[in-house]
PDB file of N, CA and C in Angstrom:
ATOM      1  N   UNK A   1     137.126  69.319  47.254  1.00  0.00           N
ATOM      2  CA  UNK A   1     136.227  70.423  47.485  1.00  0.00           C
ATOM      3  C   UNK A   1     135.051  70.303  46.508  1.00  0.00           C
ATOM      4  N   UNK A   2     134.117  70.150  46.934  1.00  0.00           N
ATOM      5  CA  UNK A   2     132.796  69.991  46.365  1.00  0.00           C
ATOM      6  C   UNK A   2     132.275  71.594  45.595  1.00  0.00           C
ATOM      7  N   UNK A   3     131.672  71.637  44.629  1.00  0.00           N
ATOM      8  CA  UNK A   3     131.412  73.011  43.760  1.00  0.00           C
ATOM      9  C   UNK A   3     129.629  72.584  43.580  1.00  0.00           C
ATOM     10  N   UNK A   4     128.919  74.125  43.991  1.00  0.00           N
ATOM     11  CA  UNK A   4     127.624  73.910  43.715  1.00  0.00           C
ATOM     12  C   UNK A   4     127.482  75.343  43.032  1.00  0.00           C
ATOM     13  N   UNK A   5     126.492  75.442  42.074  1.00  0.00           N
ATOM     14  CA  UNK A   5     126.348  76.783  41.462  1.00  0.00           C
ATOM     15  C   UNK A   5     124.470  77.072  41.649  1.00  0.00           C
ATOM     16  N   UNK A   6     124.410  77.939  42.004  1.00  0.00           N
ATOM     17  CA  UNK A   6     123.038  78.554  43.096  1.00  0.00           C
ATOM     18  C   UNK A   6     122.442  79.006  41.058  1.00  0.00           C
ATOM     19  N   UNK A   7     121.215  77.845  41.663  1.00  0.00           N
ATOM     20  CA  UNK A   7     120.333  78.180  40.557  1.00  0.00           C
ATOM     21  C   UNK A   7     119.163  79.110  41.071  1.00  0.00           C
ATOM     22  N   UNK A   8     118.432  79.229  41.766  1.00  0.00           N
ATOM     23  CA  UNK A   8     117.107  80.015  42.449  1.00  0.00           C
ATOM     24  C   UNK A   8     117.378  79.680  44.073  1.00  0.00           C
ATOM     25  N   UNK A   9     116.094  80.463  44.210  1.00  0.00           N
ATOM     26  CA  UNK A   9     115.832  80.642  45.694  1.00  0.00           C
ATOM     27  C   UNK A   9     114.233  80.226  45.845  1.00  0.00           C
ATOM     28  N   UNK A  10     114.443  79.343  46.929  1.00  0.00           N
ATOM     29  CA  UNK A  10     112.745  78.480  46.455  1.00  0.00           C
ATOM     30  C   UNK A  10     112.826  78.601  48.073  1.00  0.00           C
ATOM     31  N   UNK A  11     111.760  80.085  49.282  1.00  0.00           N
ATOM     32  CA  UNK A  11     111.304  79.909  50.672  1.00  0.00           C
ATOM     33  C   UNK A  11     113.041  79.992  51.162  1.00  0.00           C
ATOM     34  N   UNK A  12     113.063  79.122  52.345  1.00  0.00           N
ATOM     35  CA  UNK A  12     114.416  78.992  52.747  1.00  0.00           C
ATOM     36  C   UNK A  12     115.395  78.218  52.419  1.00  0.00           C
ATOM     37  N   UNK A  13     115.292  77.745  50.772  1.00  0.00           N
ATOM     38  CA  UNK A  13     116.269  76.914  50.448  1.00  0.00           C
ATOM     39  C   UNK A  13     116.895  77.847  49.006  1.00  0.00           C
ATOM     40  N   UNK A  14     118.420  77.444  48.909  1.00  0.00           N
ATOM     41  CA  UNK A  14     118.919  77.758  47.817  1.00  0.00           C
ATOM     42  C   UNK A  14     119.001  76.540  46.942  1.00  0.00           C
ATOM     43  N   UNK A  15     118.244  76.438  45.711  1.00  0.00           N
ATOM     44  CA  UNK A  15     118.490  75.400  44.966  1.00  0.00           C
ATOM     45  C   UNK A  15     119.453  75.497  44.075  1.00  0.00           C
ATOM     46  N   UNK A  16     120.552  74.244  43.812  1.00  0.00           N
ATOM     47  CA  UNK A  16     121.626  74.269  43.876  1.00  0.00           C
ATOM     48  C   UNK A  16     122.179  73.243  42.958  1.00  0.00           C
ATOM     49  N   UNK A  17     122.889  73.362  41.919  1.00  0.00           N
ATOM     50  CA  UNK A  17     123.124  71.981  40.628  1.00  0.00           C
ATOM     51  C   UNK A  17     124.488  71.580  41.580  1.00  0.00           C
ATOM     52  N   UNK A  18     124.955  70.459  41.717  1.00  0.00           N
ATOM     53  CA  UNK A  18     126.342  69.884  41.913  1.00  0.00           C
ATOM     54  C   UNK A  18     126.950  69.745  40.078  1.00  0.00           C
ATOM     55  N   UNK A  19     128.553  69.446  40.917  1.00  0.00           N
ATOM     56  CA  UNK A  19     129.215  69.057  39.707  1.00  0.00           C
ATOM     57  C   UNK A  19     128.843  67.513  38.679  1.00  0.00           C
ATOM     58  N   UNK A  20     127.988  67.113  39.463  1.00  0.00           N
ATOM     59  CA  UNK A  20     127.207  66.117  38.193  1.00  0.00           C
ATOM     60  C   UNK A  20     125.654  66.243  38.051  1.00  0.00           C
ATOM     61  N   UNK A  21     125.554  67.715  37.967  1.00  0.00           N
ATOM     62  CA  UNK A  21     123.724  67.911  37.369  1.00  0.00           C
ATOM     63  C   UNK A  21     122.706  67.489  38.447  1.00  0.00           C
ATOM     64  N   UNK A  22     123.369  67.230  39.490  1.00  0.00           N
ATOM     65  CA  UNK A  22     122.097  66.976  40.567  1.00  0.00           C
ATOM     66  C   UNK A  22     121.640  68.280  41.122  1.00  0.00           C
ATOM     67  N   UNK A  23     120.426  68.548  41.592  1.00  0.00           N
ATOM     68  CA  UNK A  23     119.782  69.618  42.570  1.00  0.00           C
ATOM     69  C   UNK A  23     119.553  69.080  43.806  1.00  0.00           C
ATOM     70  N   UNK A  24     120.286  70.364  44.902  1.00  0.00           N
ATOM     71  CA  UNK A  24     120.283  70.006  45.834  1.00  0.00           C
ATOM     72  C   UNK A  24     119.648  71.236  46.351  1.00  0.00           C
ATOM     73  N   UNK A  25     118.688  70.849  47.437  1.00  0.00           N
ATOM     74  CA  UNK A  25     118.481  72.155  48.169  1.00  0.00           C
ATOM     75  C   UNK A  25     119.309  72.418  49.690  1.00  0.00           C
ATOM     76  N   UNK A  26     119.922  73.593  48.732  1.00  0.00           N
ATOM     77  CA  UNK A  26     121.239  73.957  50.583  1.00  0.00           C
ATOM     78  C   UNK A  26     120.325  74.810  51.267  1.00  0.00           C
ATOM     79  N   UNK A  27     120.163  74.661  52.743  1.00  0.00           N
ATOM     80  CA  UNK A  27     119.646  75.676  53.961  1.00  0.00           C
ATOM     81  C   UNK A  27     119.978  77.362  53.466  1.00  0.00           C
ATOM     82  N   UNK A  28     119.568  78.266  53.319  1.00  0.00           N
ATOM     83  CA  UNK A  28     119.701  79.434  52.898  1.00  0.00           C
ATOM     84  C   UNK A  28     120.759  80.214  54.240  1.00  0.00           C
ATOM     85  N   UNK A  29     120.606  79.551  55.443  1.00  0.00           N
ATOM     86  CA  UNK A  29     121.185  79.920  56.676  1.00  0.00           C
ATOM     87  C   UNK A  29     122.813  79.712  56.203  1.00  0.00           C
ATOM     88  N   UNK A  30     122.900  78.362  55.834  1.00  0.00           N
ATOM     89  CA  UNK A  30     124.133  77.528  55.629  1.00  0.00           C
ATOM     90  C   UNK A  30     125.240  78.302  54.773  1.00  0.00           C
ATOM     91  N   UNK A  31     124.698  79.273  53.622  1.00  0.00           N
ATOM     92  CA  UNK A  31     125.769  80.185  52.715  1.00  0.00           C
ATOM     93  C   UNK A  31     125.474  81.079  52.890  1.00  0.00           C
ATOM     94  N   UNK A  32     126.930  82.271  52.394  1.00  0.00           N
ATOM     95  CA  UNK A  32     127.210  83.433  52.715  1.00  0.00           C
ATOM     96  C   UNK A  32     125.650  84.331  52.464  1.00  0.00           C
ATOM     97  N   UNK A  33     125.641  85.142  53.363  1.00  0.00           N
ATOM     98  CA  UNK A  33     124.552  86.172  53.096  1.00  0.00           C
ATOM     99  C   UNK A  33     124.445  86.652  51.715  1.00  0.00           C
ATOM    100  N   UNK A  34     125.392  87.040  50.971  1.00  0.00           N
ATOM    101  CA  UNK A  34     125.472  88.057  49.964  1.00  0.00           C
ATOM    102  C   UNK A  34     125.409  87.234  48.194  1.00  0.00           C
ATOM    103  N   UNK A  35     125.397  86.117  48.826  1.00  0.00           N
ATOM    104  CA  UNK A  35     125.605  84.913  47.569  1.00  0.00           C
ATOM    105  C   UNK A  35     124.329  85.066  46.831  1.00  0.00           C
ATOM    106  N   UNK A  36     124.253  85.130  45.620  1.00  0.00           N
ATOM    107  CA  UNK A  36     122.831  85.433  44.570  1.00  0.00           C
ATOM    108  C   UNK A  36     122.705  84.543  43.651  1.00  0.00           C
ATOM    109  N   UNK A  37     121.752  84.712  42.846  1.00  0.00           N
ATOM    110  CA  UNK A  37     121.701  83.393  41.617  1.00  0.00           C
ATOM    111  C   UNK A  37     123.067  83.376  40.447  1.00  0.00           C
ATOM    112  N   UNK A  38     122.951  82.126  40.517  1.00  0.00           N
ATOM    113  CA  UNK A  38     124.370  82.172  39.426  1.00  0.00           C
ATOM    114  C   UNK A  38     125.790  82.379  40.125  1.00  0.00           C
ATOM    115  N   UNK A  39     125.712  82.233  41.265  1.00  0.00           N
ATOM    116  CA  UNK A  39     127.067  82.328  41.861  1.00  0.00           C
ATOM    117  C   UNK A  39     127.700  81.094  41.885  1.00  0.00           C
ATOM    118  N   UNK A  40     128.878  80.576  42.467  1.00  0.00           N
ATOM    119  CA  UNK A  40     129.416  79.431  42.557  1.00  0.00           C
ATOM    120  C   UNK A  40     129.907  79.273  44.247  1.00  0.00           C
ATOM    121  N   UNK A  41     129.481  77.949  44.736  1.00  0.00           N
ATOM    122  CA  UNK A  41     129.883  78.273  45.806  1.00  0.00           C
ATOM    123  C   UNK A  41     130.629  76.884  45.929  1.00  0.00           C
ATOM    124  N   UNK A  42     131.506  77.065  47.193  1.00  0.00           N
ATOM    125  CA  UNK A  42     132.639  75.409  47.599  1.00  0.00           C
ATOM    126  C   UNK A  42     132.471  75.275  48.858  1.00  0.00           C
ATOM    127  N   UNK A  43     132.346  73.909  48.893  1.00  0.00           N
ATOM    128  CA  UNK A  43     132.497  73.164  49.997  1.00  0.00           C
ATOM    129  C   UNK A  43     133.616  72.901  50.496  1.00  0.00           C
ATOM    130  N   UNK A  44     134.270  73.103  51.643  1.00  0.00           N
ATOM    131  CA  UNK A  44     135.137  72.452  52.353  1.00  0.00           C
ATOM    132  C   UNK A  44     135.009  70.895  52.862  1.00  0.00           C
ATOM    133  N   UNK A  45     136.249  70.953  53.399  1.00  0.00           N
ATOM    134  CA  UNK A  45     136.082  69.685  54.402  1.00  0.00           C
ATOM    135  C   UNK A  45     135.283  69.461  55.598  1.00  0.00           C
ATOM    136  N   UNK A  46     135.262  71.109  56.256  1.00  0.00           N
ATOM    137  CA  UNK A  46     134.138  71.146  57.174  1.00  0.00           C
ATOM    138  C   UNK A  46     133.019  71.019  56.627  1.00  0.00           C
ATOM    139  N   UNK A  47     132.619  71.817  55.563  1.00  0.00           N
ATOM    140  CA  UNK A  47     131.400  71.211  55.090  1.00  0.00           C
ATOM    141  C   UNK A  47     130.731  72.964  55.135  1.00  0.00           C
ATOM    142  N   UNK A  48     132.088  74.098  55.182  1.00  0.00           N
ATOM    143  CA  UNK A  48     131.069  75.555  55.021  1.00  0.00           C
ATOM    144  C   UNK A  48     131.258  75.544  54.029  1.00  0.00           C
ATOM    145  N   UNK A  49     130.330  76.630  53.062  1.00  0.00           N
ATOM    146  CA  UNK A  49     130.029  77.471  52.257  1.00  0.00           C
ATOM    147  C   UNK A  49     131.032  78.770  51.687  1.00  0.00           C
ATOM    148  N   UNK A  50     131.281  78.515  50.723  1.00  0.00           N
ATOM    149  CA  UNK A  50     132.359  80.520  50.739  1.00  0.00           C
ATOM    150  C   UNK A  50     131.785  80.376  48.918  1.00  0.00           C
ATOM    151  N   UNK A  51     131.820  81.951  48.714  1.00  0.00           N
ATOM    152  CA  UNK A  51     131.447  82.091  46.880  1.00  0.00           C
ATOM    153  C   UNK A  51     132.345  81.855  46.590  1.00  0.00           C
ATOM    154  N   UNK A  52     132.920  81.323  44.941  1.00  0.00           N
ATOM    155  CA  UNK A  52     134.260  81.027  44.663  1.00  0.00           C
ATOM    156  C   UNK A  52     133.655  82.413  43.995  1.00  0.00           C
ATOM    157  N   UNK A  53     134.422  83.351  43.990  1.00  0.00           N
ATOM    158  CA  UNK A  53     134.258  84.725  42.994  1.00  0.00           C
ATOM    159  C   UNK A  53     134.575  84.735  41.816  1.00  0.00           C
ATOM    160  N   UNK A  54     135.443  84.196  41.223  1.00  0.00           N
ATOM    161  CA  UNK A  54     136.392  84.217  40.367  1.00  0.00           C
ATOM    162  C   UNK A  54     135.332  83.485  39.273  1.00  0.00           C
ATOM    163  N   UNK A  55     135.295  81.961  39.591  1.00  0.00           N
ATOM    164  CA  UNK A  55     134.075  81.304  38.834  1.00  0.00           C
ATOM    165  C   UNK A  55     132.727  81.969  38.810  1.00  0.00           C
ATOM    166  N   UNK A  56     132.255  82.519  39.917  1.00  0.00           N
ATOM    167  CA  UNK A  56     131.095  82.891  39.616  1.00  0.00           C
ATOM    168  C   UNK A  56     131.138  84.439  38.384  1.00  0.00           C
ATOM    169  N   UNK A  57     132.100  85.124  38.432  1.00  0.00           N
ATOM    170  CA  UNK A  57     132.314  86.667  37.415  1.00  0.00           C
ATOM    171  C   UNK A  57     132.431  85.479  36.103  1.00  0.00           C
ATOM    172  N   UNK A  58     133.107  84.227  36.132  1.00  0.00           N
ATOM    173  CA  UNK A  58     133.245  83.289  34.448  1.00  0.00           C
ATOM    174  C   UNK A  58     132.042  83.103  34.197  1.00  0.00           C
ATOM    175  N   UNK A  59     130.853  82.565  35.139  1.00  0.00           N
ATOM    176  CA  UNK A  59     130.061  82.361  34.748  1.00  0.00           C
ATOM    177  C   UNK A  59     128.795  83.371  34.472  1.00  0.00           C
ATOM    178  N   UNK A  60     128.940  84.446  34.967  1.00  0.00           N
ATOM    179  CA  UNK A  60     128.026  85.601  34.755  1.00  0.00           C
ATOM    180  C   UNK A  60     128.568  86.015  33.379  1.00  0.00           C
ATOM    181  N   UNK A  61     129.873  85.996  32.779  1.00  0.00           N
ATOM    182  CA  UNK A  61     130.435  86.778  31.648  1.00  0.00           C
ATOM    183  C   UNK A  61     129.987  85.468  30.299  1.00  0.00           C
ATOM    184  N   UNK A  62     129.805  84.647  30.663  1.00  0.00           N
ATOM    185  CA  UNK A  62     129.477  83.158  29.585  1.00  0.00           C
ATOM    186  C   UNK A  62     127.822  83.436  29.351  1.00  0.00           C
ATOM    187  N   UNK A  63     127.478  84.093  30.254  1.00  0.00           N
ATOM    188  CA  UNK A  63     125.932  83.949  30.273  1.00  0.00           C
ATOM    189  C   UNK A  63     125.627  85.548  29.424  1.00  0.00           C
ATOM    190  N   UNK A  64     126.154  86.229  29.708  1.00  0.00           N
ATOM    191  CA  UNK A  64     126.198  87.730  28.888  1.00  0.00           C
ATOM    192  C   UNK A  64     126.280  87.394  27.523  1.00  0.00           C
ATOM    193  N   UNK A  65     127.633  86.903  27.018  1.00  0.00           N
ATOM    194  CA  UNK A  65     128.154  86.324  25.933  1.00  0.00           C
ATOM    195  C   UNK A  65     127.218  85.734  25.186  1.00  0.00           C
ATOM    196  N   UNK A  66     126.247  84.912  25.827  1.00  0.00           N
ATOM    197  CA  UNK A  66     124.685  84.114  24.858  1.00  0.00           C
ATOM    198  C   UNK A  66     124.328  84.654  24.985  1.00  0.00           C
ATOM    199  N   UNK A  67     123.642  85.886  25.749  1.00  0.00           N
ATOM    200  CA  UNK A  67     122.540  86.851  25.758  1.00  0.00           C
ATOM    201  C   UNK A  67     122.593  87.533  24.581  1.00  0.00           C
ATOM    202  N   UNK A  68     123.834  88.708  24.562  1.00  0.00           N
ATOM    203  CA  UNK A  68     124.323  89.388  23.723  1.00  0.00           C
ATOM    204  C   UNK A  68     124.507  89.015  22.373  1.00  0.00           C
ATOM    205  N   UNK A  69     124.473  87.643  22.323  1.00  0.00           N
ATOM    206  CA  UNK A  69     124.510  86.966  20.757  1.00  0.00           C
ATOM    207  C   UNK A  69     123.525  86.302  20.512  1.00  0.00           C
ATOM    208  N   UNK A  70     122.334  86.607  21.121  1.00  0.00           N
ATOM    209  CA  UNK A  70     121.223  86.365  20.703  1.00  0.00           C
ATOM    210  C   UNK A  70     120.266  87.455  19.803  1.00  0.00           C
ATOM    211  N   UNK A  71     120.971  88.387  20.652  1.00  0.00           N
ATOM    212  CA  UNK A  71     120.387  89.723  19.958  1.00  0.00           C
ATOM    213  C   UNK A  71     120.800  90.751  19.190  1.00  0.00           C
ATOM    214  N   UNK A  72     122.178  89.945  18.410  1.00  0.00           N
ATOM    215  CA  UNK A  72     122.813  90.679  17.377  1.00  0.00           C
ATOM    216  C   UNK A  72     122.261  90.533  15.927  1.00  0.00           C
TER     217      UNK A  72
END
């Protein structure tokens, strides 16, 4: 299962890091409606889209964590 984590939204593409630092631009059609920046999303074997939730709340709470300790 392939893992991409939604960096921006550039027109109708979601730009998108893979698990080795590449950017990819996925079709905005292609993933879930509700998916936002910083989410995590997986590939199947078919080749759809679903948010992994779980990773994406790790990675919103890692990103708080530097925020918040920047400004202590």
């Amino acid at each position: 299962m392939k893992k991409y984590i939604v960096d921006r939204f550039e027109g109708i593409y979601a730009v998108c890091e893979d698990e080795d630092k590449i950017f990819v631009n996925i079709e905005r059609h292609l993933i879930p409606i509700d998916t936002k920046e910083g989410d995590c999303l997986l590939m199947n074997e078919n080749g759809e889209l679903t948010i992994d939730m779980e990773t994406s709340d790790e990675i919103r709470q890692r990103i708080r964590s530097k925020l918040d300790s920047l400004f202590e």
